[in-house]
N, C-alpha and C. Protein backbone atom coordinates (compact mmCIF):
# COMPACT_ATOMS: atom_id res chain seq x y z
N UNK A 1 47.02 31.52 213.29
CA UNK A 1 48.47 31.40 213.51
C UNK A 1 49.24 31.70 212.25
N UNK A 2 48.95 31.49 210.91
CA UNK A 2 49.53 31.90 210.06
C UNK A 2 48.54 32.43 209.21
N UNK A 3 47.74 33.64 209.74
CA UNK A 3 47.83 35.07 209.38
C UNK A 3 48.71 35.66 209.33
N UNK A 4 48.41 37.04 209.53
CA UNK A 4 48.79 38.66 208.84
C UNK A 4 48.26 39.52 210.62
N UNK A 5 49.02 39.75 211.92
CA UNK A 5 48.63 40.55 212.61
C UNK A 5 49.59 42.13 212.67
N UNK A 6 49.14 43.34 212.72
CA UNK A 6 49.58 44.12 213.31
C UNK A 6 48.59 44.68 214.30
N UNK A 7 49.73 45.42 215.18
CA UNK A 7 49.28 45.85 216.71
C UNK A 7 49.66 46.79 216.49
N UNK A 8 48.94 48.38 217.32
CA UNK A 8 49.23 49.15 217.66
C UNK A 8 48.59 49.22 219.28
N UNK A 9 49.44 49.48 219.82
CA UNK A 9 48.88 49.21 221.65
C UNK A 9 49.34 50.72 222.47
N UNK A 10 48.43 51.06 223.34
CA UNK A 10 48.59 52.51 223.98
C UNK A 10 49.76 52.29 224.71
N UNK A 11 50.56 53.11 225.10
CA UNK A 11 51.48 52.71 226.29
C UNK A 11 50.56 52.80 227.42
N UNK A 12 49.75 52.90 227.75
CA UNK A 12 48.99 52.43 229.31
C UNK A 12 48.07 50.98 229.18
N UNK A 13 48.93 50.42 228.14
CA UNK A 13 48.21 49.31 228.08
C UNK A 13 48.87 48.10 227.66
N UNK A 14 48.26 46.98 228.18
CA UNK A 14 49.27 46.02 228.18
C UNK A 14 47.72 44.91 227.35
N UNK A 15 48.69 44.16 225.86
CA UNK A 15 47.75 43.13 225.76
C UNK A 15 47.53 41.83 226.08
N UNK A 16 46.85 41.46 226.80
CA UNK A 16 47.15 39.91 227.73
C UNK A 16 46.29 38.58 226.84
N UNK A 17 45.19 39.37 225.99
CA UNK A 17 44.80 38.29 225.30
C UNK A 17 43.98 38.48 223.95
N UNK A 18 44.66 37.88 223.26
CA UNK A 18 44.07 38.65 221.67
C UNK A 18 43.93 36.92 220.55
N UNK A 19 42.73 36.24 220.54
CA UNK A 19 42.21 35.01 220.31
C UNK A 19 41.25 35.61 219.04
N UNK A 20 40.77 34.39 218.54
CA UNK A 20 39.81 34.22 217.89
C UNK A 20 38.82 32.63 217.78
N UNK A 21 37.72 32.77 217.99
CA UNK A 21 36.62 31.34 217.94
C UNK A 21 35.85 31.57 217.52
N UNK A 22 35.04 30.59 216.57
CA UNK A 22 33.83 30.34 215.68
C UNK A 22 33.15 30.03 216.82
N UNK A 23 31.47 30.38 217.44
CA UNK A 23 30.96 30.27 217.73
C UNK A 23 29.55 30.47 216.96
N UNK A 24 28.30 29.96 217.74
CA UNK A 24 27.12 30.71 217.22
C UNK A 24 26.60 31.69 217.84
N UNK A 25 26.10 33.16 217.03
CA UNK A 25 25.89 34.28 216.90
C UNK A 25 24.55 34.49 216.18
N UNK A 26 23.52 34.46 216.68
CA UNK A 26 22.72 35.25 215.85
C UNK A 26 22.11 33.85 214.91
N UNK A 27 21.96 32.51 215.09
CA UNK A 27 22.14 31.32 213.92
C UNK A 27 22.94 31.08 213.09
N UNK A 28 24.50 31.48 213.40
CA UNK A 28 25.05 30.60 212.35
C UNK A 28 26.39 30.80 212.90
N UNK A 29 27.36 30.45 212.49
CA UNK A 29 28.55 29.92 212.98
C UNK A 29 29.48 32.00 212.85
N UNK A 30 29.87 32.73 213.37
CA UNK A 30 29.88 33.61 213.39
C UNK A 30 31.49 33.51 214.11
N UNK A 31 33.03 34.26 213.79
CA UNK A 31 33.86 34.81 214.35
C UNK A 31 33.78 35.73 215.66
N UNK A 32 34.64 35.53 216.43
CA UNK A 32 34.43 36.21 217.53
C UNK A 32 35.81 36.47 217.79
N UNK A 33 36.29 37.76 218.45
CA UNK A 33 37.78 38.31 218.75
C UNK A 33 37.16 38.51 220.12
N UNK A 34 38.56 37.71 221.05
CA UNK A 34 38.38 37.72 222.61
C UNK A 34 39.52 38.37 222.59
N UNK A 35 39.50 40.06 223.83
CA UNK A 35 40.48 40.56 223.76
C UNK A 35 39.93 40.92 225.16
N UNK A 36 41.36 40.79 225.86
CA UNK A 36 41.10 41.37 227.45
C UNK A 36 43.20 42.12 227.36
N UNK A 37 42.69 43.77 228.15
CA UNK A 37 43.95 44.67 227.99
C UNK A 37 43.71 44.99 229.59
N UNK A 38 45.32 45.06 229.97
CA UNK A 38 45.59 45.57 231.45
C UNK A 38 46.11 47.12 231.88
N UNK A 39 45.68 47.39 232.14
CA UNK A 39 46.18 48.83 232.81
C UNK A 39 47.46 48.52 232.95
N UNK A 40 48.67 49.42 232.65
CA UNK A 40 49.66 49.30 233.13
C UNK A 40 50.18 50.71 233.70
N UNK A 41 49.24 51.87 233.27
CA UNK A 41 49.24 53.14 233.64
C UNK A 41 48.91 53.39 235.40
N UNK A 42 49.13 54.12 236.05
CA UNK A 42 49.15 54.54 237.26
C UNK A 42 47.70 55.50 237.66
N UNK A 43 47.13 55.34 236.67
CA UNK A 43 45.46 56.16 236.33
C UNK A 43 44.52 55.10 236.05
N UNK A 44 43.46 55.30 236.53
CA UNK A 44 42.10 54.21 236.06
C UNK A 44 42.37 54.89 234.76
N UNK A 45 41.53 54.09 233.69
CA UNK A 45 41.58 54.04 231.94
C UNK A 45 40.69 53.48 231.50
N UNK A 46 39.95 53.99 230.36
CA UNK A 46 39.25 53.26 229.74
C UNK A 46 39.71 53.70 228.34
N UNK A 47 39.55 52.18 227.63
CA UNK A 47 40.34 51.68 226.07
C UNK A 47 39.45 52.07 224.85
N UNK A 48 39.49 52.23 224.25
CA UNK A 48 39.27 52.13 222.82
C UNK A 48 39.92 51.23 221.92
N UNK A 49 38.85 50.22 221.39
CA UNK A 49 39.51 48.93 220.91
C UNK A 49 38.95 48.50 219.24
N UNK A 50 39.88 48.74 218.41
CA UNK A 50 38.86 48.96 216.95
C UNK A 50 40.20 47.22 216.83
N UNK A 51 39.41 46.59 215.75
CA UNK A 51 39.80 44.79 215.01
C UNK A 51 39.27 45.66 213.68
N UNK A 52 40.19 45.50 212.49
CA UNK A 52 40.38 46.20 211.20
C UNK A 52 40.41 44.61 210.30
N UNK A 53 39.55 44.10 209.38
CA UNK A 53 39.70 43.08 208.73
C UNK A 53 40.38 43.06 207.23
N UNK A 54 40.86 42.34 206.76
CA UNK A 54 41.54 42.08 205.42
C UNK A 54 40.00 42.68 204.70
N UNK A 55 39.47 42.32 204.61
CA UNK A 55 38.09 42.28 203.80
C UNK A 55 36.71 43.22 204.04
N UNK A 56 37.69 44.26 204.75
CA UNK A 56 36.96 45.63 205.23
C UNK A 56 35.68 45.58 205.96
N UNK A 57 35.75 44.62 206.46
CA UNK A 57 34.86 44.58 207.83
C UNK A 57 35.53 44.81 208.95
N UNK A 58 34.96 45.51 210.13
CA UNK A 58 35.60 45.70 211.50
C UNK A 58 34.96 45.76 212.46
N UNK A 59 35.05 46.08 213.21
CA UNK A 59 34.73 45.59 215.10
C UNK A 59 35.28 46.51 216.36
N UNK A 60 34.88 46.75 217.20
CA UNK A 60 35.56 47.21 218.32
C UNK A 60 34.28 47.70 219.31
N UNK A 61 35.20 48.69 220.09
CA UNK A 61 34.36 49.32 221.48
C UNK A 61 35.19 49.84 222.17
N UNK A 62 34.72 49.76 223.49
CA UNK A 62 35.24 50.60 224.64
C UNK A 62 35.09 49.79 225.35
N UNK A 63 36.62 49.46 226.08
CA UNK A 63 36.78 48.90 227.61
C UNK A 63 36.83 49.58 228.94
N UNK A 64 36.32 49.58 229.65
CA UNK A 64 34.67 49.03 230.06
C UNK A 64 33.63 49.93 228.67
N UNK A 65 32.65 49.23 228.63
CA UNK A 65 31.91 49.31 227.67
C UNK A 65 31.44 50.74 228.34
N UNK A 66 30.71 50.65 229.74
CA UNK A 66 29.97 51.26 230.66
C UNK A 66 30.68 51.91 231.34
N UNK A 67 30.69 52.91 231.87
CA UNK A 67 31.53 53.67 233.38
C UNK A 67 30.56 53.68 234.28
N UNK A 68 29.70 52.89 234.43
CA UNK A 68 28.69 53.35 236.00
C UNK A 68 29.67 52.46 237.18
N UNK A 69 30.50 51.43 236.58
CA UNK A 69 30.85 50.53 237.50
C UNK A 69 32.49 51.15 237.62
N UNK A 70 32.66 52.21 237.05
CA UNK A 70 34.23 52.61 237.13
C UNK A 70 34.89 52.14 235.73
N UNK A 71 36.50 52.53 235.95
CA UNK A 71 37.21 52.60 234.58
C UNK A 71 38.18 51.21 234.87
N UNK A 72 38.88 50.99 233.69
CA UNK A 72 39.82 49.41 234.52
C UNK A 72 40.70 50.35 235.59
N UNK A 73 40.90 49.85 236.60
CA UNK A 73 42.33 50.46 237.38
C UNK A 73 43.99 50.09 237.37
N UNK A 74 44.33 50.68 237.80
CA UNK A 74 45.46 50.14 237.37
C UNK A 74 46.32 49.05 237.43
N UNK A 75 46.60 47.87 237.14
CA UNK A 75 46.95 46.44 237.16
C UNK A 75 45.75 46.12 237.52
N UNK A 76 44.80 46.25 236.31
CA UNK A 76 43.39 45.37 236.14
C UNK A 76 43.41 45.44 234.75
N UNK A 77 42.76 43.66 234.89
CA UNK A 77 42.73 43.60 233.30
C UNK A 77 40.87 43.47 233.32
N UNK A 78 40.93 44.23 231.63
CA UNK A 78 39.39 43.98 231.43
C UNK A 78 39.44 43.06 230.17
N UNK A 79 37.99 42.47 229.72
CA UNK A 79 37.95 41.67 228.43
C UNK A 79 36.37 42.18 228.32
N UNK A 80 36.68 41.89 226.50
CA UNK A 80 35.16 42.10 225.57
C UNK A 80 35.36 40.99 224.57
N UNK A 81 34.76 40.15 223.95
CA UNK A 81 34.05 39.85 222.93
C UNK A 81 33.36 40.32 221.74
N UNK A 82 34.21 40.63 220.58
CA UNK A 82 33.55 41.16 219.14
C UNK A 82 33.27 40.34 218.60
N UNK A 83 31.85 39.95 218.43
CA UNK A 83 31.59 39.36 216.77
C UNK A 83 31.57 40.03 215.79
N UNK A 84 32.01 39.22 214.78
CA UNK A 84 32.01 39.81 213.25
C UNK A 84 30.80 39.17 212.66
N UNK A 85 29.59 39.96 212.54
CA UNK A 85 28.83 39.61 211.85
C UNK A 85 29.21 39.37 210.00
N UNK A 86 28.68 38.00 209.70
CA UNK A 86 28.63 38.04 208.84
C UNK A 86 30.17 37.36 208.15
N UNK A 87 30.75 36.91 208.83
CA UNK A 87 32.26 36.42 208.84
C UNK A 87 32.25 34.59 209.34
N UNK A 88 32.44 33.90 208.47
CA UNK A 88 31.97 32.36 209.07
C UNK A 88 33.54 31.79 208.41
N UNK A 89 34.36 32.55 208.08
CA UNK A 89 36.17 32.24 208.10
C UNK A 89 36.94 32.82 208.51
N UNK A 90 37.71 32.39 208.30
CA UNK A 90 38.90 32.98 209.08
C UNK A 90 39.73 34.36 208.48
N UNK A 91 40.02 35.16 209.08
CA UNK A 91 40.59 36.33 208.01
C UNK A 91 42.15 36.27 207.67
N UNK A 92 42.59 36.51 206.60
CA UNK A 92 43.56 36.75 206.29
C UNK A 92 44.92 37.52 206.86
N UNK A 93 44.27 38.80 207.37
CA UNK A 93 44.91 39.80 207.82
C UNK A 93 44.45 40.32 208.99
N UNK A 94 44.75 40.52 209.93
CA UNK A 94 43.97 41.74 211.18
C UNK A 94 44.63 43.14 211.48
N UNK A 95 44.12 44.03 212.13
CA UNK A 95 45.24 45.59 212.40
C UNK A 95 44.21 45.08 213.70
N UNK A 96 45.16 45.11 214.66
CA UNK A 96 44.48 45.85 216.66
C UNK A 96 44.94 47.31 216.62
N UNK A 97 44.05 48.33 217.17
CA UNK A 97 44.26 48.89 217.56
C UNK A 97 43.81 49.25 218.96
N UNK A 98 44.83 49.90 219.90
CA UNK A 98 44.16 50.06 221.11
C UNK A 98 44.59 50.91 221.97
N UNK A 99 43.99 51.85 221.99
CA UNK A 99 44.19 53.59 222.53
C UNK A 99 43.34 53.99 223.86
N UNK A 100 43.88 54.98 224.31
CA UNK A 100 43.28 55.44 225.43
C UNK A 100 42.23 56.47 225.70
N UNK A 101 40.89 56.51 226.19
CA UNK A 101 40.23 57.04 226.39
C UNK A 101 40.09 58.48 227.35
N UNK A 102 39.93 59.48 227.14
CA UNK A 102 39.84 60.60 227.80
C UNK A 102 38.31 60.14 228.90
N UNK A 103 38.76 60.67 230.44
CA UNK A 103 38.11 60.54 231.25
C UNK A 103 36.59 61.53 231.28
């Protein structure tokens, strides 16, 4: 809450949830970014989702990870889970970025 966020968000995309929790990862207490984005485009979509750290570590993927099951559609929200390996505080700063994927 009193970090450092900037966003950059696709216009076919809407962000509905952008968190962070210490969990365990791997044995040890490990950061995790919960991010779930909604279609707001009139086209199924799939995201491209990069988490940029103060301390030059980063994170991301592709929402849906997979296309065997389809792309999000439109007014559907999807969510992923990034751990930051190797991150057992809290960061200073974050950049979201989150862009749209060519079909």
């Amino acid at each position: 809450a009193d970090g450092k966020l900037d966003k950059t968000i696709a216009d076919e995309a809407s962000l509905e949830e952008f968190s962070c929790v210490f969990k365990k990862w791997e044995g040890s207490e490990t950061l995790h970014f919960n991010v779930a984005v909604k279609n707001t485009s009139k086209e199924p979509q799939r995201f491209k989702v990069n988490i940029f750290l103060d301390n030059d570590k980063a994170v991301g993927g592709l929402i849906p990870r997979k296309t065997k099951k389809g792309l999000v559609q439109p007014g559907q929200t999807a969510k992923f889970v990034y751990p930051v390996k190797g991150m057992g505080q809290k960061p200073k700063a974050v950049t979201l970025i989150i862009k749209t994927m060519g079909k």
